[in-house]
N, C-alpha and C. Protein backbone atom coordinates (compact mmCIF):
# COMPACT_ATOMS: atom_id res chain seq x y z
N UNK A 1 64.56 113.70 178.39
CA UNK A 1 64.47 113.77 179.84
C UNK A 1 63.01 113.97 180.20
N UNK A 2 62.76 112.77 181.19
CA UNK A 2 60.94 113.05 181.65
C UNK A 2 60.99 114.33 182.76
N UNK A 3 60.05 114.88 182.38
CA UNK A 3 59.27 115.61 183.67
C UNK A 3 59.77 115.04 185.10
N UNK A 4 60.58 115.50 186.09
CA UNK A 4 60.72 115.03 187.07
C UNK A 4 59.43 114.97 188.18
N UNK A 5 59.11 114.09 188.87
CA UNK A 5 58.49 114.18 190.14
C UNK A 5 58.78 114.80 191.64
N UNK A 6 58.29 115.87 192.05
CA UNK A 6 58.67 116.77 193.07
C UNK A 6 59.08 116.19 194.29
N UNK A 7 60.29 115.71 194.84
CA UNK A 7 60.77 115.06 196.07
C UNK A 7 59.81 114.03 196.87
N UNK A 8 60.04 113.92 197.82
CA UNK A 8 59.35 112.85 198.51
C UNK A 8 58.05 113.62 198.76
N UNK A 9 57.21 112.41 198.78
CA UNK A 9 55.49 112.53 199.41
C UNK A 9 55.05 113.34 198.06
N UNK A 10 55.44 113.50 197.03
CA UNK A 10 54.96 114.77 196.02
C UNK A 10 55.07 116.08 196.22
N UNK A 11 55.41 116.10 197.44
CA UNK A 11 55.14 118.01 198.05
C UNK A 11 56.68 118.74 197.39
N UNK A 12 57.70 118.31 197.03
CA UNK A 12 58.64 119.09 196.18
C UNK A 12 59.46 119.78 197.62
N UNK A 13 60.48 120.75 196.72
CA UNK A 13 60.75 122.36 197.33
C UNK A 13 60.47 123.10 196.22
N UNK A 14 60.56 124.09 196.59
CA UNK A 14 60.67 125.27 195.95
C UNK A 14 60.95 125.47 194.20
N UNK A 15 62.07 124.64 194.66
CA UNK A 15 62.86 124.67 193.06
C UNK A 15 61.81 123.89 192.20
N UNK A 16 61.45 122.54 192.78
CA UNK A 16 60.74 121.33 192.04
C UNK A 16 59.63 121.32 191.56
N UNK A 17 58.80 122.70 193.04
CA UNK A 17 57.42 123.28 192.38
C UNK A 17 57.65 124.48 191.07
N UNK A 18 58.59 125.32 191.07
CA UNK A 18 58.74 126.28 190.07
C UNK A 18 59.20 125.65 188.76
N UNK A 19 59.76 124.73 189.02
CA UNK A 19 60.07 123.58 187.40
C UNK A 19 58.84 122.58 186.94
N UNK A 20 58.20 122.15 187.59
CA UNK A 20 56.63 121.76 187.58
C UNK A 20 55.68 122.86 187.04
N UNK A 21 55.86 123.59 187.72
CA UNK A 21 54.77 125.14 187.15
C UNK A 21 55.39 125.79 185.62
N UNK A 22 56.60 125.73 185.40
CA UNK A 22 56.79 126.01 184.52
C UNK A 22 56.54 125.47 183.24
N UNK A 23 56.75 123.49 183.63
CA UNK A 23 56.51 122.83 182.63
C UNK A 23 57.88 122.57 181.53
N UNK A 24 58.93 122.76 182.68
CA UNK A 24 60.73 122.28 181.91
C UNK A 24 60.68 121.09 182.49
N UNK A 25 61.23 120.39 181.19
CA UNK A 25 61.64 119.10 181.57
C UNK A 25 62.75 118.71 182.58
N UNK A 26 62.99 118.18 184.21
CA UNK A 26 64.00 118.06 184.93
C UNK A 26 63.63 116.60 185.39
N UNK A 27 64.71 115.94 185.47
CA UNK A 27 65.00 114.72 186.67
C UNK A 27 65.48 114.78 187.88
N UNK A 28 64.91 114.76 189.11
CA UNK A 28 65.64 114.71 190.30
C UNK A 28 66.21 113.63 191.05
N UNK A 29 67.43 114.17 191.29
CA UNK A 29 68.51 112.85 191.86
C UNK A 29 69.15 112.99 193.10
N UNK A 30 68.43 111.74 194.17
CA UNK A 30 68.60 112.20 195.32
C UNK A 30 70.14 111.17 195.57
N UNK A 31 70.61 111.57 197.05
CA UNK A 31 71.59 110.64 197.07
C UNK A 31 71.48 110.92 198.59
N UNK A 32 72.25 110.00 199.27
CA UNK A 32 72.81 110.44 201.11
C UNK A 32 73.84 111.36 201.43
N UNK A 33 73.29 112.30 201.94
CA UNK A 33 74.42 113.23 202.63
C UNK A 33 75.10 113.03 203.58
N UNK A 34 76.68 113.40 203.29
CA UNK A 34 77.62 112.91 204.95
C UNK A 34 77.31 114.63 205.13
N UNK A 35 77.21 114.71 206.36
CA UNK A 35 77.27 115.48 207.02
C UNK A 35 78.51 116.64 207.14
N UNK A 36 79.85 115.19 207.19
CA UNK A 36 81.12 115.93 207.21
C UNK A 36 81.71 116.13 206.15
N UNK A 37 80.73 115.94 204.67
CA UNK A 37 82.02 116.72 203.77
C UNK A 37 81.87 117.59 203.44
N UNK A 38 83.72 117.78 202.89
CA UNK A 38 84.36 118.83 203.08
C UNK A 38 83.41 120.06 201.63
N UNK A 39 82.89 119.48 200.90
CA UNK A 39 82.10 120.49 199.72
C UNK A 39 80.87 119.28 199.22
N UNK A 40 79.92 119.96 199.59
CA UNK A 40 78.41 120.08 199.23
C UNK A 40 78.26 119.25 197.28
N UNK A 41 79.13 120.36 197.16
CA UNK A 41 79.01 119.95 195.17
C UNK A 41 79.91 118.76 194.94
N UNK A 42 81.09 118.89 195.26
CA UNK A 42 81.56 117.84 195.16
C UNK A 42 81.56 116.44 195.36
N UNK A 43 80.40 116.32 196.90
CA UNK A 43 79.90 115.28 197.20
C UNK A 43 78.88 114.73 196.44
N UNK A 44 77.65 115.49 195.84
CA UNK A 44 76.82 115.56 194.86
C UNK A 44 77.73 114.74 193.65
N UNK A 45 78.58 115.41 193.01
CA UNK A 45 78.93 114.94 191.77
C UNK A 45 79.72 113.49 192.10
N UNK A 46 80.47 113.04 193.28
CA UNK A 46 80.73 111.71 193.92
C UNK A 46 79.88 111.16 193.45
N UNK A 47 78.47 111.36 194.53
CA UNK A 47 77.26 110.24 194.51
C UNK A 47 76.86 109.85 193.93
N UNK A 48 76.62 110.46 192.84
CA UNK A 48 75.79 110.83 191.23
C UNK A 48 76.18 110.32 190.40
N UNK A 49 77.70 109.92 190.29
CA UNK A 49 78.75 109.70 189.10
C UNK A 49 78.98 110.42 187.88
N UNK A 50 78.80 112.38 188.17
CA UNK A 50 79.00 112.82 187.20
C UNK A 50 80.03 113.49 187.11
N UNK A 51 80.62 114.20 186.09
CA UNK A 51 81.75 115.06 186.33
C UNK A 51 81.35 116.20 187.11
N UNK A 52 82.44 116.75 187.88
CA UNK A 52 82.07 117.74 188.65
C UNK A 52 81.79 119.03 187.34
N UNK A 53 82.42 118.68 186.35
CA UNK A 53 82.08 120.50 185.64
C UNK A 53 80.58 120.42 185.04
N UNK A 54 79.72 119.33 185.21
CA UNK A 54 78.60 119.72 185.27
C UNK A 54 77.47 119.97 185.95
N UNK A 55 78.11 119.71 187.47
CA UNK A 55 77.18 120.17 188.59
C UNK A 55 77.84 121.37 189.12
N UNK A 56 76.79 122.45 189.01
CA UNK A 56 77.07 123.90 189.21
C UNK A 56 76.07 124.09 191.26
N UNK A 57 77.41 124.76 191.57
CA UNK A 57 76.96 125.21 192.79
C UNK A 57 76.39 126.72 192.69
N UNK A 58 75.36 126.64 193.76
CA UNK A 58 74.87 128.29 193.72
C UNK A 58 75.58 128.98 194.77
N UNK A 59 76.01 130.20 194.72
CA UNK A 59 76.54 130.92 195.88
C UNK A 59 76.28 132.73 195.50
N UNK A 60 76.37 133.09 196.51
CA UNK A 60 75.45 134.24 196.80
C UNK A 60 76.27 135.01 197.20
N UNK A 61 76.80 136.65 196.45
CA UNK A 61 78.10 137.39 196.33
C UNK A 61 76.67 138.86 196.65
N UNK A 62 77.74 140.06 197.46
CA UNK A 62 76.94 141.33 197.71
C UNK A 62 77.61 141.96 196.96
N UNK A 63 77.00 142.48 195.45
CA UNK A 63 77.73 143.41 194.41
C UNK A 63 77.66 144.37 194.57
N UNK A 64 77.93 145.93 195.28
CA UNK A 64 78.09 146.86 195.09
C UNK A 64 76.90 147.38 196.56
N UNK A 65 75.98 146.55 197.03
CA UNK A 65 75.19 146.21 197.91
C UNK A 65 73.84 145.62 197.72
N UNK A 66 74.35 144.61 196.83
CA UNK A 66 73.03 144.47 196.19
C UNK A 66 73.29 142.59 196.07
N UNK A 67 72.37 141.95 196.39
CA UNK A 67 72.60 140.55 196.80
C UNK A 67 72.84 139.88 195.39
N UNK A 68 73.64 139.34 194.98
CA UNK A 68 73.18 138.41 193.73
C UNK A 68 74.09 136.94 193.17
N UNK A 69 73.63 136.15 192.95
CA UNK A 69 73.76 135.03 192.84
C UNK A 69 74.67 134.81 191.81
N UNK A 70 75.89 133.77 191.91
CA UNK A 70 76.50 132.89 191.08
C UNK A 70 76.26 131.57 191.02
N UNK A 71 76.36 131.07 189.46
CA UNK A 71 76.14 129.64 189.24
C UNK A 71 77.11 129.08 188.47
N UNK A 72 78.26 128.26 189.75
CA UNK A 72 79.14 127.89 188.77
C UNK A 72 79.62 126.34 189.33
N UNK A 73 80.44 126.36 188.19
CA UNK A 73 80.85 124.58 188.51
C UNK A 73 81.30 124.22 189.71
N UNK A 74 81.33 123.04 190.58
CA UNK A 74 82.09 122.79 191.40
C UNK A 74 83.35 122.38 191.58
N UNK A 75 83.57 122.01 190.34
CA UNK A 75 84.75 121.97 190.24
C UNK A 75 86.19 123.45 190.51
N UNK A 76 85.28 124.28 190.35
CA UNK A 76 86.26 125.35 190.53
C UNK A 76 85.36 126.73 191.42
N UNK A 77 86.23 127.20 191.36
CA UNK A 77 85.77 128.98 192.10
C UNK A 77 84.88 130.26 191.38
N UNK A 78 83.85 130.90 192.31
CA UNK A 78 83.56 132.23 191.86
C UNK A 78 84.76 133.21 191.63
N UNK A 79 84.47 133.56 190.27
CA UNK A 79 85.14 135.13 190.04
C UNK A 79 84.50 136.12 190.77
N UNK A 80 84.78 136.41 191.63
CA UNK A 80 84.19 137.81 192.35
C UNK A 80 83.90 139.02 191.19
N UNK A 81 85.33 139.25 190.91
CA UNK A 81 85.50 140.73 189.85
C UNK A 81 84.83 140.32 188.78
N UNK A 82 84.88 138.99 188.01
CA UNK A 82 83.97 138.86 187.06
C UNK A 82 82.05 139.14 186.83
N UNK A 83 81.91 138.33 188.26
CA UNK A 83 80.69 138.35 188.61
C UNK A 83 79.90 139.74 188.61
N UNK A 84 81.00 140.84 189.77
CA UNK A 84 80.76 141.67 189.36
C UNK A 84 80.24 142.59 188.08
N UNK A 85 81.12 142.53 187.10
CA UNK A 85 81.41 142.96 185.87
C UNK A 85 79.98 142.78 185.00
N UNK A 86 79.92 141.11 185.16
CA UNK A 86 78.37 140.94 184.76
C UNK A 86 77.38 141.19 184.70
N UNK A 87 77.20 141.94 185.79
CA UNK A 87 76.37 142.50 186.06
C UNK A 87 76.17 143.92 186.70
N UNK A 88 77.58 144.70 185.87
CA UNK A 88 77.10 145.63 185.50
C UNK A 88 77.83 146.65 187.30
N UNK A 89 78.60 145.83 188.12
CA UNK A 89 78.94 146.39 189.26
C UNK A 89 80.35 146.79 189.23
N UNK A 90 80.73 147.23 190.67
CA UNK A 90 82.36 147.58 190.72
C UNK A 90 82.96 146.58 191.27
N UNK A 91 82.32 146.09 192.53
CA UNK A 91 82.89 145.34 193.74
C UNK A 91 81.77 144.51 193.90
N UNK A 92 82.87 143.28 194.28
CA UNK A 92 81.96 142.02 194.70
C UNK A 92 82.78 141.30 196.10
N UNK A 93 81.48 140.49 197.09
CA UNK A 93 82.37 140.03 198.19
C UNK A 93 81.07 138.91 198.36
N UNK A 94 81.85 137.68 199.02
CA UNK A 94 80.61 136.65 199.00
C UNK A 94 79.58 137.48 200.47
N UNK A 95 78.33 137.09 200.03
CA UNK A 95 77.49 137.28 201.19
C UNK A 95 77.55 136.88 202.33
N UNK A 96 77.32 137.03 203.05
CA UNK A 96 76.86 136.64 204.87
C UNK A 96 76.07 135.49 204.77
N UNK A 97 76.41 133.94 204.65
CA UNK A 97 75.62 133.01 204.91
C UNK A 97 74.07 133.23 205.68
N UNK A 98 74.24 133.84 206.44
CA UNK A 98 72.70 133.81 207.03
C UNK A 98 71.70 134.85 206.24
N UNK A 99 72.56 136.27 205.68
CA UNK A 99 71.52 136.85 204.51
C UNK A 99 71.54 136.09 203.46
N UNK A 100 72.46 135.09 202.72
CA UNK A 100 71.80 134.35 202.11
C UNK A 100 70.70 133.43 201.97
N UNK A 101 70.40 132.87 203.79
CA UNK A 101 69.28 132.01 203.29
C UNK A 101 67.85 132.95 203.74
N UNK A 102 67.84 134.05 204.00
CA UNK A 102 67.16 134.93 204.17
C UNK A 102 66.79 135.39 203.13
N UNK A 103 67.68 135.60 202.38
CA UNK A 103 66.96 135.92 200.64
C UNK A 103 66.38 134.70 200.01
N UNK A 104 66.87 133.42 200.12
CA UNK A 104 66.86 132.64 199.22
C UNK A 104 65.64 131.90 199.73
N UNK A 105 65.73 131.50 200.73
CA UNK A 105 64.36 130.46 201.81
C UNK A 105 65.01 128.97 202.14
N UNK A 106 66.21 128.80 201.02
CA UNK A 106 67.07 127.84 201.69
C UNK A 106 68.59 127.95 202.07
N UNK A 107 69.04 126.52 202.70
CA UNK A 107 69.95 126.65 203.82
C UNK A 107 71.39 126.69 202.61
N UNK A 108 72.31 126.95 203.67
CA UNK A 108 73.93 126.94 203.05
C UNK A 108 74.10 125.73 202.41
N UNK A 109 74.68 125.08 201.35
CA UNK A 109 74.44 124.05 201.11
C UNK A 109 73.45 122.98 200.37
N UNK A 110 72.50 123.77 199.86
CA UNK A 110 71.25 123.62 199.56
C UNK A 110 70.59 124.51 199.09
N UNK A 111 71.35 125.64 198.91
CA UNK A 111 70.69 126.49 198.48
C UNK A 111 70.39 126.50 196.35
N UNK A 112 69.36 126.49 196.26
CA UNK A 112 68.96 126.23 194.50
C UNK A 112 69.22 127.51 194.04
N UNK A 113 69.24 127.55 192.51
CA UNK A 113 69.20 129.18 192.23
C UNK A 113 67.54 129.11 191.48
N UNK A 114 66.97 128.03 191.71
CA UNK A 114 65.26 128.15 191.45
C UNK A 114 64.59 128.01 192.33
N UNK A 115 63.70 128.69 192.49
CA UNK A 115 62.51 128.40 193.15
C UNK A 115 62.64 129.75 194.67
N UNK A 116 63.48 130.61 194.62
CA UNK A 116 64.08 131.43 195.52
C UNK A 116 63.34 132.08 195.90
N UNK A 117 63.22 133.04 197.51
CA UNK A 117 61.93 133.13 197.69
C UNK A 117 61.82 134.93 197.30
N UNK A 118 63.05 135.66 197.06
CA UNK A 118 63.34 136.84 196.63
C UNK A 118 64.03 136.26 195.40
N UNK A 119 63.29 137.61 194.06
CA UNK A 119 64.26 136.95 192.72
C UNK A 119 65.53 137.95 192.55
N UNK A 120 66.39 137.66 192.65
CA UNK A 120 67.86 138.00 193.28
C UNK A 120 68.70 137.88 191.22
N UNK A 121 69.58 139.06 191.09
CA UNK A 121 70.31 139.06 189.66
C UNK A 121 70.82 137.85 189.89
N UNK A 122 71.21 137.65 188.45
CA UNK A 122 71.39 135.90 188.42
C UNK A 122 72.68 136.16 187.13
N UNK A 123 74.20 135.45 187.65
CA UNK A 123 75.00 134.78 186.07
C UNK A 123 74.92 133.66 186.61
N UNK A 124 75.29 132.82 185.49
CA UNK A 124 75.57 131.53 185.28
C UNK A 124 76.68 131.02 184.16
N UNK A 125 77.53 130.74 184.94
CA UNK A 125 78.90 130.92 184.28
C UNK A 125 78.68 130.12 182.84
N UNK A 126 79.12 130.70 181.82
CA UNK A 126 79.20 130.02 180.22
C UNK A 126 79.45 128.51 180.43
N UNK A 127 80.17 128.39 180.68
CA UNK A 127 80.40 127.18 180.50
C UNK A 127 79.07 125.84 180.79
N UNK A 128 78.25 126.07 181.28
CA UNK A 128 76.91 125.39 181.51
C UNK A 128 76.48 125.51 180.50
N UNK A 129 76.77 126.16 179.25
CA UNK A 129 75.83 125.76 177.76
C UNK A 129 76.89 125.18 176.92
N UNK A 130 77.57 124.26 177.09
CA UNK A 130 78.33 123.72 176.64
C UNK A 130 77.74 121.98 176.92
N UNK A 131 77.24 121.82 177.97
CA UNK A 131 76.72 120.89 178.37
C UNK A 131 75.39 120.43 178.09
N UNK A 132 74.90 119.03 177.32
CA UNK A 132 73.43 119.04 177.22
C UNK A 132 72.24 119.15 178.29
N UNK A 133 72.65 118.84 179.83
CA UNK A 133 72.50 119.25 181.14
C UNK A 133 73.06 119.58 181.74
N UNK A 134 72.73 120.26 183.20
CA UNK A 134 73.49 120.24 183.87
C UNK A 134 72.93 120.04 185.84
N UNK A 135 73.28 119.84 186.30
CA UNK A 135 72.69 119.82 187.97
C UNK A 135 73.03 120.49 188.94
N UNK A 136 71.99 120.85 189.89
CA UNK A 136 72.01 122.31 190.48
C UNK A 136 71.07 121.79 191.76
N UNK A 137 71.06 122.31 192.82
CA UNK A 137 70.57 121.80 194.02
C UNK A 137 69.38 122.22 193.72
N UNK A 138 68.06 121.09 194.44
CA UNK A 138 67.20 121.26 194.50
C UNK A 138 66.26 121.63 195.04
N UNK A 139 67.74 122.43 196.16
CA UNK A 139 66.78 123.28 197.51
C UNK A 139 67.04 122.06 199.06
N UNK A 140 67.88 121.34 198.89
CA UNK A 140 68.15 120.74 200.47
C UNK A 140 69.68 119.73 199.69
N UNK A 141 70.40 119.98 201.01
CA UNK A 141 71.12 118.79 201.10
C UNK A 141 70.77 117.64 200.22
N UNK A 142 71.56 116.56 199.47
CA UNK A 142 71.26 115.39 199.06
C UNK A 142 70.55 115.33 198.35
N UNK A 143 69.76 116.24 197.20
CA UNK A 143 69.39 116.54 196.31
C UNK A 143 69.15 117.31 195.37
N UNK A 144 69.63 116.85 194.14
CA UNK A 144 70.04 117.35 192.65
C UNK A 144 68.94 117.35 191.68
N UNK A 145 69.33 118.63 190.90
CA UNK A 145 67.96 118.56 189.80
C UNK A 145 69.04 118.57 188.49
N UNK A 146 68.61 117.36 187.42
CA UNK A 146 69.48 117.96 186.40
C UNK A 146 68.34 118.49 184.83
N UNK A 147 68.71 119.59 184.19
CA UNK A 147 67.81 120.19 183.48
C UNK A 147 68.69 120.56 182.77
N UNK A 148 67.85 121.52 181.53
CA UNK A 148 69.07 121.49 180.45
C UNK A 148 69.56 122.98 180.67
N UNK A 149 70.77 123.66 180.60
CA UNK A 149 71.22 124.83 180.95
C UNK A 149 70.66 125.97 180.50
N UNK A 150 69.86 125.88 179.19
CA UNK A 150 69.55 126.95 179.07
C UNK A 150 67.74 127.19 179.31
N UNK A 151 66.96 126.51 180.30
CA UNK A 151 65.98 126.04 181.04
C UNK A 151 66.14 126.72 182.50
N UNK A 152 67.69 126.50 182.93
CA UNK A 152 67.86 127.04 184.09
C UNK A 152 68.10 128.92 183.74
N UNK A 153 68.94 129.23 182.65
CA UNK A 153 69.46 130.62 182.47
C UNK A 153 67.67 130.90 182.38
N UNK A 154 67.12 130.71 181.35
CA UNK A 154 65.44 131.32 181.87
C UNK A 154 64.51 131.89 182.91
N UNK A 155 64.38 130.42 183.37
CA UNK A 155 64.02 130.68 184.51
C UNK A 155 64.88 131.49 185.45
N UNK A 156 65.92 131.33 185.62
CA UNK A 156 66.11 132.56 186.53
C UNK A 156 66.61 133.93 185.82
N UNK A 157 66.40 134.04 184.89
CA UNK A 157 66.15 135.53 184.17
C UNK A 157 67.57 135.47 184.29
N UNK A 158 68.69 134.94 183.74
CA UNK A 158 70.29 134.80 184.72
C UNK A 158 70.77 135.30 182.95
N UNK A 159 71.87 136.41 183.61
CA UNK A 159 73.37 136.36 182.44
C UNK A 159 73.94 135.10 182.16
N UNK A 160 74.94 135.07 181.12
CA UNK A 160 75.81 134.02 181.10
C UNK A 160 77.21 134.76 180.63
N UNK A 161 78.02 134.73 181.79
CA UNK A 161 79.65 134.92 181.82
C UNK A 161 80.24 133.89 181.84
N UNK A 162 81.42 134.45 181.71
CA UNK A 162 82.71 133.52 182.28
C UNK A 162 83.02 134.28 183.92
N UNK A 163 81.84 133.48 184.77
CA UNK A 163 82.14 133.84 185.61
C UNK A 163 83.28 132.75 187.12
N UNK A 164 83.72 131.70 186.58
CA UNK A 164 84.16 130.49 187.31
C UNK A 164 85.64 130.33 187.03
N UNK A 165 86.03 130.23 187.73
CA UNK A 165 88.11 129.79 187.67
C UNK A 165 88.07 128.67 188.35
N UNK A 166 89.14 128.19 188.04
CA UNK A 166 90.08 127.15 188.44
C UNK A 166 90.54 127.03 189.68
């Protein structure tokens, strides 16, 4: 996998400059966003033609009161109680969309688990190292970064649970 090139005009997001600076190998894969569908990841893995269990959505759970991020397939659901567990909490509840992009610097939907503008605890459900890549938003709507899973667990300093159901 080449070195990806940072979104349009060269200027990147977030995610594209922190995978550039780092010097991990990623490809970015843009596609058109409908507006009206019904899941973000799922539309991604449509466009793309990949299986959904290897494009992992990011979503953003308040553990005990403390903001922190899941990375799991789209194909299926956050474990709350797991997530929890992972990291070491009692209780988990998804965040408040708008403190999420307040922590993160991007929107619902778009939100990456790289390049974030607070570094927020991080799992990433097991099952992403099972895969020789995997793809993860690149910080907007309609674009995907795919890198190899354990490139992403690094960089974001992230656990790896079984944090994702069915």
């Amino acid at each position: 996998m080449a070195k990806g090139k940072a979104g349009q005009g060269g200027k990147g997001t977030p995610a594209t400059v922190a995978l550039t600076r780092d010097g991990a190998a990623y490809t970015v894969h843009a596609y058109t966003h409908d507006p009206d569908a019904a899941s973000y990841g799922e539309e991604a893995a449509a466009a793309l033609g990949v299986p959904a269990e290897r494009v992992f959505k990011t979503l953003l759970a308040d553990v005990d009161g403390a903001l922190t991020v899941g990375v799991v397939p789209v194909a299926g659901k956050l474990d709350l109680k797991a997530l929890a567990a992972a990291v070491g909490g009692k209780k988990a509840a998804m965040a408040d969309p708008a403190a999420a992009e307040r922590a993160t610097g991007y929107v619902v939907g778009g939100i990456s688990p790289l390049g974030q503008k607070r570094r927020l605890a991080t799992v990433v459900d097991a099952s992403a190292l099972t895969h020789p890549t995997v793809f993860v938003s690149a910080g907007r709507r309609g674009l995907e970064i795919e890198l190899a899973a354990a490139d992403l667990v690094r960089m974001t300093g992230a656990v790896t649970a079984a944090i994702g159901r069915a």
